[in-house]
C-alpha atoms as a PDB file:
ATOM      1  CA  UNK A   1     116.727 102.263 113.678  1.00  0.00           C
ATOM      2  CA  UNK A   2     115.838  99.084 115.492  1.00  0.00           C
ATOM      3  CA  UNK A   3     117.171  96.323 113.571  1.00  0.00           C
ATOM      4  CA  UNK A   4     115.593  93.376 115.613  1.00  0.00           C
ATOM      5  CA  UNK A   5     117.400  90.027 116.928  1.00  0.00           C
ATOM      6  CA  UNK A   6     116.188  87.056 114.536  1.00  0.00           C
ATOM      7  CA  UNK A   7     115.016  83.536 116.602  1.00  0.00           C
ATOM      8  CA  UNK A   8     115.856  80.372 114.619  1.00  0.00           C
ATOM      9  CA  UNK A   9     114.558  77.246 113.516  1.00  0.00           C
ATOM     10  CA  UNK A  10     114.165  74.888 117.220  1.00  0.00           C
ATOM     11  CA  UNK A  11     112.025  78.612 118.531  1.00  0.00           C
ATOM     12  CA  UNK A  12     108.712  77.386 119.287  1.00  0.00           C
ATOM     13  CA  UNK A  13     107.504  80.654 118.141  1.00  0.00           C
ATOM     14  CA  UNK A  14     108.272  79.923 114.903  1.00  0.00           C
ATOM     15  CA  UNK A  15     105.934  76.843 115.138  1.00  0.00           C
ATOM     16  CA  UNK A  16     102.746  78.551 117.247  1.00  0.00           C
ATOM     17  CA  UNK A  17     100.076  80.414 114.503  1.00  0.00           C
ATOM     18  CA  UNK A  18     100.096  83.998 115.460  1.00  0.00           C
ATOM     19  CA  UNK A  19      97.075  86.131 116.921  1.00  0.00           C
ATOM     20  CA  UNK A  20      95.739  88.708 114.653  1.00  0.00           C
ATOM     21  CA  UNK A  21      96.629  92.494 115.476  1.00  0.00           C
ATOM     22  CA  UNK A  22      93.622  93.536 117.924  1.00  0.00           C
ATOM     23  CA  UNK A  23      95.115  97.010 118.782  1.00  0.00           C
ATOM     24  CA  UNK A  24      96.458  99.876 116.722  1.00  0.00           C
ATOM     25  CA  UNK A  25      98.339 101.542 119.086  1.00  0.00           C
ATOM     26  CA  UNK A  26     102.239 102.967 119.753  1.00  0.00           C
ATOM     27  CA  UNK A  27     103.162  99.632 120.848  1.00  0.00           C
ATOM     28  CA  UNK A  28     101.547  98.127 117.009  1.00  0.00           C
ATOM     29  CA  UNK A  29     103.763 101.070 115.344  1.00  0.00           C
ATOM     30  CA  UNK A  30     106.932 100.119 117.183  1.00  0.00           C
ATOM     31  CA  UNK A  31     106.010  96.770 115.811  1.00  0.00           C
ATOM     32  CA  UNK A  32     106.139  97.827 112.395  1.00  0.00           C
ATOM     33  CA  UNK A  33     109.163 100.091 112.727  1.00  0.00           C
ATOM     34  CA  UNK A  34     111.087  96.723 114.244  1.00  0.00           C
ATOM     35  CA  UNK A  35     109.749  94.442 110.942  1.00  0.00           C
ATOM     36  CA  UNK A  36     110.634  97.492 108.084  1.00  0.00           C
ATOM     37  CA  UNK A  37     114.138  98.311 109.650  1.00  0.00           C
ATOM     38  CA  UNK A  38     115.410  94.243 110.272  1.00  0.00           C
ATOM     39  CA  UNK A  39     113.781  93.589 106.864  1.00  0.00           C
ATOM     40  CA  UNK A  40     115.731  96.576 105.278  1.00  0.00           C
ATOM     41  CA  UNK A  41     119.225  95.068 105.506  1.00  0.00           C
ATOM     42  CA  UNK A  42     120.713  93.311 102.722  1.00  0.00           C
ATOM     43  CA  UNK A  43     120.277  89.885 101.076  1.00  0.00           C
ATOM     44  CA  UNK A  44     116.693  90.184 103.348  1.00  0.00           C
ATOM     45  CA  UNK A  45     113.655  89.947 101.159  1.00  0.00           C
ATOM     46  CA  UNK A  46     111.030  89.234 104.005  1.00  0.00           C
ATOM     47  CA  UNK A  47     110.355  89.368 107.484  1.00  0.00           C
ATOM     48  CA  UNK A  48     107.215  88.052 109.423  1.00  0.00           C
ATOM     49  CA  UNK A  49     106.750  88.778 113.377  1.00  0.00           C
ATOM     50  CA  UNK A  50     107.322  85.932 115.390  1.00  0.00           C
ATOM     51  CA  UNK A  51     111.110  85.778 113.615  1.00  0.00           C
ATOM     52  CA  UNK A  52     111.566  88.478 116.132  1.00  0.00           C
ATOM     53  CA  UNK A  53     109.883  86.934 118.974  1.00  0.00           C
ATOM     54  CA  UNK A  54     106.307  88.538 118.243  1.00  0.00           C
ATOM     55  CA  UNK A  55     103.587  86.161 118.194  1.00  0.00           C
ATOM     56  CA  UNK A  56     101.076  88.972 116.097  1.00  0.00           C
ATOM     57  CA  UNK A  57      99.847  88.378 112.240  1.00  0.00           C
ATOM     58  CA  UNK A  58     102.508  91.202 110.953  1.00  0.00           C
ATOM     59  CA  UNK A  59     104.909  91.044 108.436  1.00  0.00           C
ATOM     60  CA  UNK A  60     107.334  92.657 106.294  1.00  0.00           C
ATOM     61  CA  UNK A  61     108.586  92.952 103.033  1.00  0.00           C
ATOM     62  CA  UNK A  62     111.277  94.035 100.423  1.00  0.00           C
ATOM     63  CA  UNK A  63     111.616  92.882  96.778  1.00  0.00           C
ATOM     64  CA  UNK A  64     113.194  95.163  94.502  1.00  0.00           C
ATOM     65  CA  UNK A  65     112.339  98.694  94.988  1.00  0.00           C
ATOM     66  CA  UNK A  66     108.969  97.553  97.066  1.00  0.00           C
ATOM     67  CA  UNK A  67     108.713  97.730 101.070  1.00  0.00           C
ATOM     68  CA  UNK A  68     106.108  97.620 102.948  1.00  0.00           C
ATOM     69  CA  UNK A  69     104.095  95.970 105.566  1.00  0.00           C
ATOM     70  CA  UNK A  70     101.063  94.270 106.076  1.00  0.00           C
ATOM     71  CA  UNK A  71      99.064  93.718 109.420  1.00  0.00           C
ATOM     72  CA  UNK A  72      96.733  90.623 109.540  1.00  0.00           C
ATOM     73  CA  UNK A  73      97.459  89.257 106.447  1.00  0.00           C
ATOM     74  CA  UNK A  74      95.566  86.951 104.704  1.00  0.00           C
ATOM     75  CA  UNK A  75      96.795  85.007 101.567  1.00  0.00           C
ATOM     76  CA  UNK A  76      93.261  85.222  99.182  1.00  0.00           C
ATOM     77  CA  UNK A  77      94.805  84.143  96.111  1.00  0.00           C
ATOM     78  CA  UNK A  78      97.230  81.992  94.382  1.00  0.00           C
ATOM     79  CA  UNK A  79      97.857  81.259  90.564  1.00  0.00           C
ATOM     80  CA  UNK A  80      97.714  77.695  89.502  1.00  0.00           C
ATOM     81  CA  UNK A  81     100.541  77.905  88.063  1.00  0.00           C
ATOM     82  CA  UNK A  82     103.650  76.623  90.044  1.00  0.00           C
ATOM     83  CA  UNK A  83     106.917  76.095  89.929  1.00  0.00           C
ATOM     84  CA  UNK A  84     109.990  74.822  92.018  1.00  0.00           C
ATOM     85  CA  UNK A  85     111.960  77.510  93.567  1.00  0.00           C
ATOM     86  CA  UNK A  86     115.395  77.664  95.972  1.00  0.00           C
ATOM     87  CA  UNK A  87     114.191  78.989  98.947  1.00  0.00           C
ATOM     88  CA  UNK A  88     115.760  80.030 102.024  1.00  0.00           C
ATOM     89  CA  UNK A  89     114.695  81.287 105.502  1.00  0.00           C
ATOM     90  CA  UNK A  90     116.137  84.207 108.176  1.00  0.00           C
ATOM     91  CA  UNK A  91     115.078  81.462 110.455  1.00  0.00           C
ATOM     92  CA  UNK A  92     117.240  79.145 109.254  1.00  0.00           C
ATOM     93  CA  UNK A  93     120.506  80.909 107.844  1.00  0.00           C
ATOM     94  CA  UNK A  94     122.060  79.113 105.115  1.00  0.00           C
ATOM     95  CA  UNK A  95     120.082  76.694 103.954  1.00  0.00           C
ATOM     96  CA  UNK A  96     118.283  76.871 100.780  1.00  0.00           C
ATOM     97  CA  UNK A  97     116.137  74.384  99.558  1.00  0.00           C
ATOM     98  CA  UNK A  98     113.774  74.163  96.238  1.00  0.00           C
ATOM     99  CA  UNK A  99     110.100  74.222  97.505  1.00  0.00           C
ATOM    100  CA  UNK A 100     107.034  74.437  95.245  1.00  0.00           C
ATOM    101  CA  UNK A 101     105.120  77.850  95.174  1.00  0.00           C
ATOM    102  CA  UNK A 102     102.682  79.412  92.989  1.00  0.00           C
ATOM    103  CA  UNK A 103     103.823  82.088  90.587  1.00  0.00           C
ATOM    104  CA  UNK A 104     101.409  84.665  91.333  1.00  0.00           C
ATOM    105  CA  UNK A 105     100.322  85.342  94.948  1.00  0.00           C
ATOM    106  CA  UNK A 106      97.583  88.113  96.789  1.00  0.00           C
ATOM    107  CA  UNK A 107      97.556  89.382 100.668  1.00  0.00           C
ATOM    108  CA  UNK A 108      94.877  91.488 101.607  1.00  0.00           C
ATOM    109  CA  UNK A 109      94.901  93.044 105.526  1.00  0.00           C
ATOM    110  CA  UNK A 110      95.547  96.450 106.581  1.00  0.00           C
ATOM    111  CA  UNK A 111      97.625  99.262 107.764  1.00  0.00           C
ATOM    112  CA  UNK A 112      98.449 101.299 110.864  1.00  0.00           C
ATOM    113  CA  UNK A 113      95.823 102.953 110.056  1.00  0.00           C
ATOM    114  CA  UNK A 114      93.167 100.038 110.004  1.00  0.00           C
ATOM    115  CA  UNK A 115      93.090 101.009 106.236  1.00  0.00           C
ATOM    116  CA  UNK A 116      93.052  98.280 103.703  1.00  0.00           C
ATOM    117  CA  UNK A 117      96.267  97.009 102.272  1.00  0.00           C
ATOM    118  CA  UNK A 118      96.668  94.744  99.132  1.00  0.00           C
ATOM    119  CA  UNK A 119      99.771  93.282  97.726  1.00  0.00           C
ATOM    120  CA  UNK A 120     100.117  91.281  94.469  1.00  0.00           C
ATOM    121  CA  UNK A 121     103.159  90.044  93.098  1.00  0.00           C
ATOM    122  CA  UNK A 122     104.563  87.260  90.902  1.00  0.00           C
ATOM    123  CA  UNK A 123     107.758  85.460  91.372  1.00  0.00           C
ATOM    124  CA  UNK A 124     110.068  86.390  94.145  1.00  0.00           C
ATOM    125  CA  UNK A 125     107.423  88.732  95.652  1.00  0.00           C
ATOM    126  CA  UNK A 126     104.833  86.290  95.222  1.00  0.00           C
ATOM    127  CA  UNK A 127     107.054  83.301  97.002  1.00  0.00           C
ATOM    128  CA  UNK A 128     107.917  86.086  99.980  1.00  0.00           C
ATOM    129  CA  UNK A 129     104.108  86.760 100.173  1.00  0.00           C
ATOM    130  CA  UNK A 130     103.201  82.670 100.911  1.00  0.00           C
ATOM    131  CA  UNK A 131     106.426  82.532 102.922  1.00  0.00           C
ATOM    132  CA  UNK A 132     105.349  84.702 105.355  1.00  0.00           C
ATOM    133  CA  UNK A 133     101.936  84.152 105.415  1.00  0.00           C
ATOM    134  CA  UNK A 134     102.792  80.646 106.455  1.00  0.00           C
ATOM    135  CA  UNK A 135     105.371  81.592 108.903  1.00  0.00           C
ATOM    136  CA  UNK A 136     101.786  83.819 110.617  1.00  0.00           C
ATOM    137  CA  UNK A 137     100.609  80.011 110.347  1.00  0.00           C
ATOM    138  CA  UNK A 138     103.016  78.317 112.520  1.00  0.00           C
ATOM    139  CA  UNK A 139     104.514  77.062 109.080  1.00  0.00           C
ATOM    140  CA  UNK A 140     108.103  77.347 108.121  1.00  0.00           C
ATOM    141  CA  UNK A 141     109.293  76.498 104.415  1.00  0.00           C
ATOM    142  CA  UNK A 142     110.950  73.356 105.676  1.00  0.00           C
ATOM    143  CA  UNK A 143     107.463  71.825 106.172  1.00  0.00           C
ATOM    144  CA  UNK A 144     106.768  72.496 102.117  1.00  0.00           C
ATOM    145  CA  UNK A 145     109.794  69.633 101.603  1.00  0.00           C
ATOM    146  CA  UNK A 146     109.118  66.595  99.958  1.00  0.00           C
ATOM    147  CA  UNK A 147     109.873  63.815 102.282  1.00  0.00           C
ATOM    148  CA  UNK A 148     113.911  62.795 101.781  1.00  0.00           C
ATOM    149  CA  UNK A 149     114.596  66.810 101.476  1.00  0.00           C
ATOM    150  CA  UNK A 150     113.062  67.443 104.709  1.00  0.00           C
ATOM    151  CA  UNK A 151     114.818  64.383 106.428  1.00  0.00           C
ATOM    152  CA  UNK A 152     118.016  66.257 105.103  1.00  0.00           C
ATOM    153  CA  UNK A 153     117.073  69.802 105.733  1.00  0.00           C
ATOM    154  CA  UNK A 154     116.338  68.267 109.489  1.00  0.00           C
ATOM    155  CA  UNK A 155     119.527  67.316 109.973  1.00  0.00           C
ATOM    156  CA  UNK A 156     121.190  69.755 108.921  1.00  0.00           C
ATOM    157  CA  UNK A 157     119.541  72.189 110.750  1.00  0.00           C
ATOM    158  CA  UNK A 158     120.278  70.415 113.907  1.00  0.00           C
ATOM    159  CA  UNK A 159     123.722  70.047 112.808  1.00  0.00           C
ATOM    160  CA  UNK A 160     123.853  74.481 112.618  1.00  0.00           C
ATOM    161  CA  UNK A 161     125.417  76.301 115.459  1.00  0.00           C
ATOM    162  CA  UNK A 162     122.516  78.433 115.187  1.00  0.00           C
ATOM    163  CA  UNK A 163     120.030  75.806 115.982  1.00  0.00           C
ATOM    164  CA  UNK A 164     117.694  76.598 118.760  1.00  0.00           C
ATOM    165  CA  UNK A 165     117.722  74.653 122.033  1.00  0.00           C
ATOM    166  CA  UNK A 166     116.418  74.658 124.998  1.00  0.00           C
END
């Protein structure tokens, strides 16, 4: 089991978009082993690469009785209708704050395998599927915040004794 270090909120790599996997190799396995055994601890319901240091479009995922793992993800769908939910971050331990996401959500990419993947879900599984894809997008939930939120969520991350500096 490698349960992987997490990097927090002030980590540039949280904030740089991520490369797409180019290489299915041992090195792209250990990668997934890393994301499905830190995601598979409790009160965890998603984990996307760079928030263990890797800059690669990976991420995982567990909701209920569903883990799994998706390599280049790409978010290809979204239901129009929203709806304001508490949301909270590994990245930035917590801190939960209500953020806007579509009930229904779609990722398509692959596998190890280079074999197509698909994963649909509504609700919780749907808000972990944009959450990560945005994380792959240099985008953490804080940036969803309506203006005075954010201001607050800003500060208060800088405020945490887990807040990254240099």
């Amino acid at each position: 089991m490698a349960v992987k270090e997490l990097r927090y909120f002030g980590d540039p790599v949280l904030k740089t978009p991520c490369e797409p996997v180019t290489r299915l190799d041992a090195a792209t396995e250990r990668l997934v082993r890393d994301l499905l055994d830190t995601v598979d601890q409790p009160g965890r319901a998603g984990l996307a690469a760079p928030q263990i240091g890797v800059g690669l479009r990976a991420f995982s995922y567990r909701v209920g009785k569903q883990i799994g793992y998706v390599l280049n993800p790409e978010l290809v769908e979204v239901s129009d209708e929203v709806h304001e939910i508490d949301e909270g971050c590994l990245s930035v331990p917590e801190l939960w704050f209500p953020v806007v996401r579509a009930k229904r959500a779609v990722v398509r990419g692959v596998n190890i395998r280079n074999e197509p993947v698909t994963v649909a879900g509504e609700d919780v599984l749907a808000q972990c599927l944009q959450h990560e894809t945005d994380h792959l997008d240099g985008m953490l939930y804080l940036d969803r915040l309506e203006p005075e939120r954010k201001k607050k969520a800003f500060r208060l991350c800088r405020e945490s004794s887990w807040f990254w500096q240099r």
